[in-house]
Protein backbone atom coordinates (compact mmCIF):
# COMPACT_ATOMS: atom_id res chain seq x y z
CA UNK A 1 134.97 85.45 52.26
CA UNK A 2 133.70 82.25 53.57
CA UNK A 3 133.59 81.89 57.33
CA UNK A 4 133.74 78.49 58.99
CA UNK A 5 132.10 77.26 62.17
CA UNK A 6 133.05 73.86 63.93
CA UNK A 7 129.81 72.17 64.79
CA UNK A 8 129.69 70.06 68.05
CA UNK A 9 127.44 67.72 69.28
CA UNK A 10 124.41 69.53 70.52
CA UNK A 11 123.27 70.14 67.04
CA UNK A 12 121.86 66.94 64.92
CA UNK A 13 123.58 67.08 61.57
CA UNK A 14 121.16 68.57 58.38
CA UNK A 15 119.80 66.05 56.14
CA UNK A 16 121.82 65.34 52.56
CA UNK A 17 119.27 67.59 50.87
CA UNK A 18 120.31 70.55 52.52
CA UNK A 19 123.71 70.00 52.29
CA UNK A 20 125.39 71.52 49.08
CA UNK A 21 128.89 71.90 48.06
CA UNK A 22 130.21 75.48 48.03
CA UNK A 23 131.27 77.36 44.72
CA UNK A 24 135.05 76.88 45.46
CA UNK A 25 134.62 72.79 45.35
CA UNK A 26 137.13 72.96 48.40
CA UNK A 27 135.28 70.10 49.55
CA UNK A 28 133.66 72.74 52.01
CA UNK A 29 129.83 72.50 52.22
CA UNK A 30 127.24 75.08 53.04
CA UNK A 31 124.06 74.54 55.25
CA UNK A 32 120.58 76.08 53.96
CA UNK A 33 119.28 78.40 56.68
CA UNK A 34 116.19 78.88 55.45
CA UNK A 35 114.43 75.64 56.25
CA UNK A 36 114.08 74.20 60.11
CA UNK A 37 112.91 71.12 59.35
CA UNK A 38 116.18 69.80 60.08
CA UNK A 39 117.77 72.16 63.44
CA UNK A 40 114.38 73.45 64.76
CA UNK A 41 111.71 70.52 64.94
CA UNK A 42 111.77 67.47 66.94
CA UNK A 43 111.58 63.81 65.82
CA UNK A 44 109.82 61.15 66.83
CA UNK A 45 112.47 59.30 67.35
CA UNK A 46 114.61 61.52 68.82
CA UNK A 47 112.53 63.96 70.85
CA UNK A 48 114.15 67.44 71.78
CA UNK A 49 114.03 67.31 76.04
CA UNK A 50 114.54 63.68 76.84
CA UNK A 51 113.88 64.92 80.81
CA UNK A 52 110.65 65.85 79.88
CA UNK A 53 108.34 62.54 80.37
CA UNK A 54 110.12 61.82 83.36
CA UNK A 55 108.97 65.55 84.34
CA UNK A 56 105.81 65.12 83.69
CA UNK A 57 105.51 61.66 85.21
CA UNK A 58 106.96 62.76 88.53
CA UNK A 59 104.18 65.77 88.34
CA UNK A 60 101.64 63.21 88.28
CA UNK A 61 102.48 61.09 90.83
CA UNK A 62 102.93 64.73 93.17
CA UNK A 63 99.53 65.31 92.00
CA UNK A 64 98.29 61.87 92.92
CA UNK A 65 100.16 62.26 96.24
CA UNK A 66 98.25 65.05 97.15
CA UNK A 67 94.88 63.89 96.43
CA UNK A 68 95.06 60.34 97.71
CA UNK A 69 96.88 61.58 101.03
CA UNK A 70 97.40 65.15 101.92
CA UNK A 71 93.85 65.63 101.06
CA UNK A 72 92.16 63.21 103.37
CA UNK A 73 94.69 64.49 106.27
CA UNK A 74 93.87 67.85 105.86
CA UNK A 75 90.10 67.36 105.86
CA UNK A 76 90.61 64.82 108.69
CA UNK A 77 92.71 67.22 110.98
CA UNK A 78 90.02 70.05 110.15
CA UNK A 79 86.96 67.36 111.06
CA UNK A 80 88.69 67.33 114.10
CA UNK A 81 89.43 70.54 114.85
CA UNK A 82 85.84 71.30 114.17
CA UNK A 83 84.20 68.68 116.65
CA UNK A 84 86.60 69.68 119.41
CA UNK A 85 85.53 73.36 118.82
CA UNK A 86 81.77 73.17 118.77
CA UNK A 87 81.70 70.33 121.49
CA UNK A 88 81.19 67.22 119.51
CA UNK A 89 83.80 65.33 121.42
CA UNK A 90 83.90 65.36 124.71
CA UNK A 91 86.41 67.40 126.77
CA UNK A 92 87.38 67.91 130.14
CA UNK A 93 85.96 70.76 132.35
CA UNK A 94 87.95 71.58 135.48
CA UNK A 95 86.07 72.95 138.16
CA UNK A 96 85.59 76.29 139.61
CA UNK A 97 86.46 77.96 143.14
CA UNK A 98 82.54 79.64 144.71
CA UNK A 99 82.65 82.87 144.03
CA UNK A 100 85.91 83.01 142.71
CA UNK A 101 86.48 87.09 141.48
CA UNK A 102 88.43 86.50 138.99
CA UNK A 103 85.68 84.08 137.12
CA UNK A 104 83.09 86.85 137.62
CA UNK A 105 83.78 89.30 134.92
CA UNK A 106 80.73 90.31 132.89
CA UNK A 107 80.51 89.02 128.80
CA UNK A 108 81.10 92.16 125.96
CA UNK A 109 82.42 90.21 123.31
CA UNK A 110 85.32 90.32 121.11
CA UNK A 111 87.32 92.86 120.00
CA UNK A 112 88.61 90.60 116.94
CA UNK A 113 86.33 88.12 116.74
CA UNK A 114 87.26 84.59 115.69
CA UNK A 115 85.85 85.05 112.07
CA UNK A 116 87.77 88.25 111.71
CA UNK A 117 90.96 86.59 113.24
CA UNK A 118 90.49 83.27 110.94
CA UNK A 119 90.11 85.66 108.01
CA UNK A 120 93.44 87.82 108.16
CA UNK A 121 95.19 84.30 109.20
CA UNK A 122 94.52 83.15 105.84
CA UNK A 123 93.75 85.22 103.32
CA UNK A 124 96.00 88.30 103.97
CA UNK A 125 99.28 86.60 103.93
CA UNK A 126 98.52 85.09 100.51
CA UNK A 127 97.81 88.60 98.44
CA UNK A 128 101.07 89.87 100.56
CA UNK A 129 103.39 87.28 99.48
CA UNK A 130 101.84 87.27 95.67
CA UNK A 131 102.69 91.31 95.85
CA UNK A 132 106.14 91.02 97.08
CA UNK A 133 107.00 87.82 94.91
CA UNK A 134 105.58 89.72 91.71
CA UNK A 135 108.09 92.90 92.90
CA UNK A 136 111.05 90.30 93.01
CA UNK A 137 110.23 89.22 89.60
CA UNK A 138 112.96 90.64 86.89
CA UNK A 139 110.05 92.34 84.60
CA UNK A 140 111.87 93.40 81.15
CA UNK A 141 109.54 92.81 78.65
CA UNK A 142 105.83 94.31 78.33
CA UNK A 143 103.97 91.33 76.65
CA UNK A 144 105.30 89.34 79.82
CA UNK A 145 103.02 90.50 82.59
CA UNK A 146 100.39 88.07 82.07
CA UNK A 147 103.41 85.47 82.39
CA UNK A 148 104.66 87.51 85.40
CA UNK A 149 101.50 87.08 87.33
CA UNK A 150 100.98 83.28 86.93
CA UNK A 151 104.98 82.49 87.99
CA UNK A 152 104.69 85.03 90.78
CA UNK A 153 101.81 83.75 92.17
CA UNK A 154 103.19 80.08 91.89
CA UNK A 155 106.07 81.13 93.82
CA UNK A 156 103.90 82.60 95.99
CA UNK A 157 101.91 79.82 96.59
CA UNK A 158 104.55 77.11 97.74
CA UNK A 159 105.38 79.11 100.62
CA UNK A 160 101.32 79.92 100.95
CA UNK A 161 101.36 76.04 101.63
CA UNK A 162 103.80 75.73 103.92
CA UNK A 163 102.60 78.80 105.93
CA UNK A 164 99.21 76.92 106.10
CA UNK A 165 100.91 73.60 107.23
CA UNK A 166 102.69 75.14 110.40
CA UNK A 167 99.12 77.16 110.81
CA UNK A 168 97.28 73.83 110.94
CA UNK A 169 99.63 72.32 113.45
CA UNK A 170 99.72 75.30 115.81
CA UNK A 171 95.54 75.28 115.52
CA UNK A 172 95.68 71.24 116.24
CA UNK A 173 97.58 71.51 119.29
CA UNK A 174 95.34 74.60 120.88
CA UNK A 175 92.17 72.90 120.41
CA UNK A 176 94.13 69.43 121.68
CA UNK A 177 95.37 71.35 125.14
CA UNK A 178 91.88 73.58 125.41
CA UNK A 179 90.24 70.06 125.91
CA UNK A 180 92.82 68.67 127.94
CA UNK A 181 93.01 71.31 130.63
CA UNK A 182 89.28 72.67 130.18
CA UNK A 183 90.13 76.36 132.72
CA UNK A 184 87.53 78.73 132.76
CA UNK A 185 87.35 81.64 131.49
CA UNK A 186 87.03 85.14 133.59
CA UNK A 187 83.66 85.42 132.15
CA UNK A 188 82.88 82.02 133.27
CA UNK A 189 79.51 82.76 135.80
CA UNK A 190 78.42 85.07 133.41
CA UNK A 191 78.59 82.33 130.41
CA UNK A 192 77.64 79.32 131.97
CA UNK A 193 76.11 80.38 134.90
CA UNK A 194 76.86 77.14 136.99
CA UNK A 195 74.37 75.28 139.01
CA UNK A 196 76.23 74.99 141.69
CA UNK A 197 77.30 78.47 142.17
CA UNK A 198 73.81 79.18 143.97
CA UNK A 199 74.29 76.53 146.53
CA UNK A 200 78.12 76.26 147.37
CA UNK A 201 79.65 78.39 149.89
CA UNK A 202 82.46 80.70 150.35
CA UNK A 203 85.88 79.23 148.55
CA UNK A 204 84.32 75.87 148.37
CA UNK A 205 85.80 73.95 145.36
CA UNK A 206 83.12 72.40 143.07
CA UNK A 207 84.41 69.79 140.32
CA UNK A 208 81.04 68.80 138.88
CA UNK A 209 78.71 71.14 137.37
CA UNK A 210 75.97 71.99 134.77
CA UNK A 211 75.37 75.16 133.20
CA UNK A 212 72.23 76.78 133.44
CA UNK A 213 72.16 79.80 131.06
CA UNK A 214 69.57 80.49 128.88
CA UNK A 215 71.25 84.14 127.64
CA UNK A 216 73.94 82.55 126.01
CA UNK A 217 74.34 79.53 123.24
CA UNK A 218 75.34 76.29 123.84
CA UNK A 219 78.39 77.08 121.98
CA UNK A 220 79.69 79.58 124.51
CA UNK A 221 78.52 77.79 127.37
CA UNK A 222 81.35 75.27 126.54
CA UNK A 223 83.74 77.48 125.23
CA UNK A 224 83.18 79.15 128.55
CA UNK A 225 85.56 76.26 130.00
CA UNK A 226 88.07 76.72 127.32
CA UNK A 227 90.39 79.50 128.58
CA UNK A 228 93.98 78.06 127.98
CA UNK A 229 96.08 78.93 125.98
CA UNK A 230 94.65 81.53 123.62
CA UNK A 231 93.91 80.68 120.25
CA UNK A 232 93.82 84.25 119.58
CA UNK A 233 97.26 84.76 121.13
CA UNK A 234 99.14 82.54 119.51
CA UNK A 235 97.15 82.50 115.73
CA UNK A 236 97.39 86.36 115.42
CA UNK A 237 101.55 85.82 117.02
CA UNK A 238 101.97 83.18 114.35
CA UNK A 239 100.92 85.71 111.70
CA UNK A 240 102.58 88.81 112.08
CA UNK A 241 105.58 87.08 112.61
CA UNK A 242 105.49 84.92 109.64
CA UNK A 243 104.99 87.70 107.78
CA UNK A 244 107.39 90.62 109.57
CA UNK A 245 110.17 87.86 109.28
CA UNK A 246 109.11 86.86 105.28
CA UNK A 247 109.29 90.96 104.66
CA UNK A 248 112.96 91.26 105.72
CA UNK A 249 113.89 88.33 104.28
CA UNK A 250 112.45 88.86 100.84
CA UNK A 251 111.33 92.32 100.29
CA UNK A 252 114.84 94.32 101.84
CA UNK A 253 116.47 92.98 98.33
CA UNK A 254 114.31 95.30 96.68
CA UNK A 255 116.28 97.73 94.97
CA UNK A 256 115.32 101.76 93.54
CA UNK A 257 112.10 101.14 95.60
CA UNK A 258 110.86 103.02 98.58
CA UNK A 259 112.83 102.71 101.75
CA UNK A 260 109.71 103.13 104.37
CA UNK A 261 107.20 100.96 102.75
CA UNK A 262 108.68 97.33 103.83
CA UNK A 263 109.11 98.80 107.31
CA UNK A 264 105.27 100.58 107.77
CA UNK A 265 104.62 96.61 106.90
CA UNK A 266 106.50 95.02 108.94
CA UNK A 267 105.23 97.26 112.25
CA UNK A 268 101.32 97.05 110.95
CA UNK A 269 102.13 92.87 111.33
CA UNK A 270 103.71 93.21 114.46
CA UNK A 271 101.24 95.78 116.29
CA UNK A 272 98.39 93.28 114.60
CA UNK A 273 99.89 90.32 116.87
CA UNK A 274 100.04 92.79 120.02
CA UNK A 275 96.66 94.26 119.71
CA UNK A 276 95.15 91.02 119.18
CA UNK A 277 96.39 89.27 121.86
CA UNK A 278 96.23 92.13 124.30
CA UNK A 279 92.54 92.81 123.46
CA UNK A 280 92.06 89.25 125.43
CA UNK A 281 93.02 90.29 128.53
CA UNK A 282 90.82 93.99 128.19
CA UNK A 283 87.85 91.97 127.11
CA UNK A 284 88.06 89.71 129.79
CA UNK A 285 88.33 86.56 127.60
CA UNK A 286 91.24 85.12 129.38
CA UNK A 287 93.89 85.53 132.09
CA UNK A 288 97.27 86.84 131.68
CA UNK A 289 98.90 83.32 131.31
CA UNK A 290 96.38 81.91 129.05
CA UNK A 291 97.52 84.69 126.46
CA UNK A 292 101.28 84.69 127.56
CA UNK A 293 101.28 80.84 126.36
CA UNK A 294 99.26 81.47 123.34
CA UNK A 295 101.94 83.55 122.01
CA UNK A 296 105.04 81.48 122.75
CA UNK A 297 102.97 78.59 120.61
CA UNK A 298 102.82 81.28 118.38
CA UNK A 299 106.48 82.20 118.42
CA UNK A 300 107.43 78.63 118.47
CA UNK A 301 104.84 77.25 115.91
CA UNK A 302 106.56 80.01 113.10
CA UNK A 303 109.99 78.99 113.74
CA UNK A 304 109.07 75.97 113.06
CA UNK A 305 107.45 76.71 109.84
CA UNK A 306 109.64 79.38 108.47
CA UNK A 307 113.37 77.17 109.42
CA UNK A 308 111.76 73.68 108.79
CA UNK A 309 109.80 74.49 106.22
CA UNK A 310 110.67 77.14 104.49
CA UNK A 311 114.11 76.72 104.98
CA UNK A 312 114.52 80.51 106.20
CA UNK A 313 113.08 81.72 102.95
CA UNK A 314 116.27 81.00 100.80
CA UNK A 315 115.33 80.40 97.61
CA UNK A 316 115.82 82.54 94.81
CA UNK A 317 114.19 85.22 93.55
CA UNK A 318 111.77 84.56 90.36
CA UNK A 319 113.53 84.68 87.30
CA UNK A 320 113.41 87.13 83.92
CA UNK A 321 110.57 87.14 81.52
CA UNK A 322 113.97 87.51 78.94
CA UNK A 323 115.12 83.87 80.47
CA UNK A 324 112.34 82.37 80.06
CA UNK A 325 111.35 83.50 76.72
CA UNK A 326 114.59 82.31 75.49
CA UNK A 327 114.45 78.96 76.90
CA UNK A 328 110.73 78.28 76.21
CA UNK A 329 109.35 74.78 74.26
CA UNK A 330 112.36 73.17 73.47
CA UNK A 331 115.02 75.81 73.28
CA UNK A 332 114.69 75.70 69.04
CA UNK A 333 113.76 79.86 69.54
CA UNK A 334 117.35 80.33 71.23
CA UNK A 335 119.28 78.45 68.68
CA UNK A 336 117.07 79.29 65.79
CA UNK A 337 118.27 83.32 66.95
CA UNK A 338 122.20 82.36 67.92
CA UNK A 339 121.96 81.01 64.30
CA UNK A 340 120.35 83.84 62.46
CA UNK A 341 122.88 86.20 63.00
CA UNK A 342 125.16 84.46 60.41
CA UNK A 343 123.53 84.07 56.12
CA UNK A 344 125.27 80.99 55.96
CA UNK A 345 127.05 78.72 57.69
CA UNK A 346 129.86 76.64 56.48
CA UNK A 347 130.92 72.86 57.44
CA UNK A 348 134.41 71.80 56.41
């Protein structure tokens, strides 16, 4: 029994070679499976994913893009950042009231230190976002994992970049309004140890100053002057958010996993944002409202990243290993298998 099949378009027609009459001489003709030189292998001429260059142009020029001009902002913005932090460009330093108590707390140091805080900003988020996007990854086939990793982690890093982006701006505006407003800290006399303070009287105001410490380094000396907002407020705010918010977005449409684990993450995030910026105000590194502000530039600076940017965290989850390995070069695997299943097949 000879079974026909009506061939459309999408398949280029075999060459006259490989076309033989059947036995009957019905005028029906068979088609020889057994070579793909004709179904499974692109011409020159006529090449299998005409998209393709246009693909790989538009690549390029994103490529380009990024090297000619996000590049140079980035490094620019972080130059910057940089100068404005260590005292390269000048800033303003408001004064002080004489003997003001609440400038005259002793210096311990940092619960979280900056390091520590710049640290967990970005690197923790990254491995976190790899781990849940490689979990959201339909896994069916063993020899796939290598595969798994490398589209996982691309996933993972587009939203990596944005997260960075809205990190950068909410860093670029502290260290802008720390130089602008230039309020000391509570460990201010201790720090700087003005010379003025030795001379001026009772609740005498004193606008121009020089510090005098030789306990302390330069550096602190002018962060000393640098109270509000705080950068540790709002940086530490910024990330437990971003990433309490990504978890219940993203990792709740787990399914057959545990039920505590996304939740134990989500609290570790937010008590990370909490203890950070509370440990501020028990070190004595700033005053209430300095770390108050810090955290609504926080809160502010992620909803602009994650409904801007990441528009909310809609897109979909990574697809199968079994897609893609049936769609992979040119798609001549998939039809090269759809046609297998019949010896022969028949043209009229």
């Amino acid at each position: 029994m000879v079974r026909t099949l009506k061939v459309v378009g999408c398949f280029r027609m075999p060459k006259r070679a490989k076309v033989e009459p059947a036995p009957s001489g019905e005028g029906i003709f068979t088609i020889d499976m057994s070579s793909t030189s004709t179904l499974d292998v692109a011409t020159a001429s006529q090449p299998a994913l005409s998209g393709v260059p246009a693909v790989e142009m538009q690549a390029k020029h994103s490529v380009l893009w990024h090297l000619l001009i996000d590049l140079p902002i980035v490094l620019l913005v972080a130059a910057v950042c940089i100068c404005l932090e260590v005292g390269a460009l000048p800033s303003r330093r408001s004064g002080f009231t004489c003997n003001d108590p609440a400038l005259s707390f002793p210096h311990t140091g940092d619960t979280f230190s900056i390091s520590l805080v710049a640290a967990i900003t970005v690197i923790v988020p990254f491995f976190v976002l790899w781990a849940v996007e490689a979990m959201l990854y339909q896994d069916d086939e063993y020899n796939m994992k290598k595969r798994k990793m490398l589209a996982s982690a691309k996933t993972a890093g587009l939203i990596y970049r944005d997260y960075i982006y809205g990190a950068v701006v909410n860093l670029t505006i502290l260290e802008v309004v720390k130089c602008v407003v230039g309020t000391p800290r509570p460990t201010f006399f201790d720090l700087c140890q003005p010379d003025k303070a030795l001379t001026c009287n009772d609740s005498e105001y004193v606008s121009s100053y020089k510090c005098t410490s030789t306990q302390y380094s330069r550096y602190l000396q002018i962060d000393s002057s640098r109270s509000f907002p705080s950068a540790h407020a709002s940086l530490s705010v910024y990330c437990g958010l971003f990433l309490a918010w990504y978890l219940q977005r993203r990792a709740f449409s787990w399914h057959n996993r545990s039920v505590l684990l996304i939740p134990l993450a989500q609290v570790l995030a937010l008590v990370y944002a909490a203890v950070c910026s509370l440990s501020r105000l028990t070190d004595h590194r700033h005053h209430w409202w300095d770390v108050l502000v810090g955290g609504l530039m926080g809160v502010l600076s992620v909803m602009y990243t994650i409904v801007v940017l990441c528009k909310n965290f809609s897109q979909p989850s990574v697809v199968s290993t079994s897609d893609i390995s049936s769609s992979d070069g040119n798609n001549h695997q998939a039809v090269q298998r759809l046609l297998s299943s019949a010896p022969r097949v028949v043209v009229p």
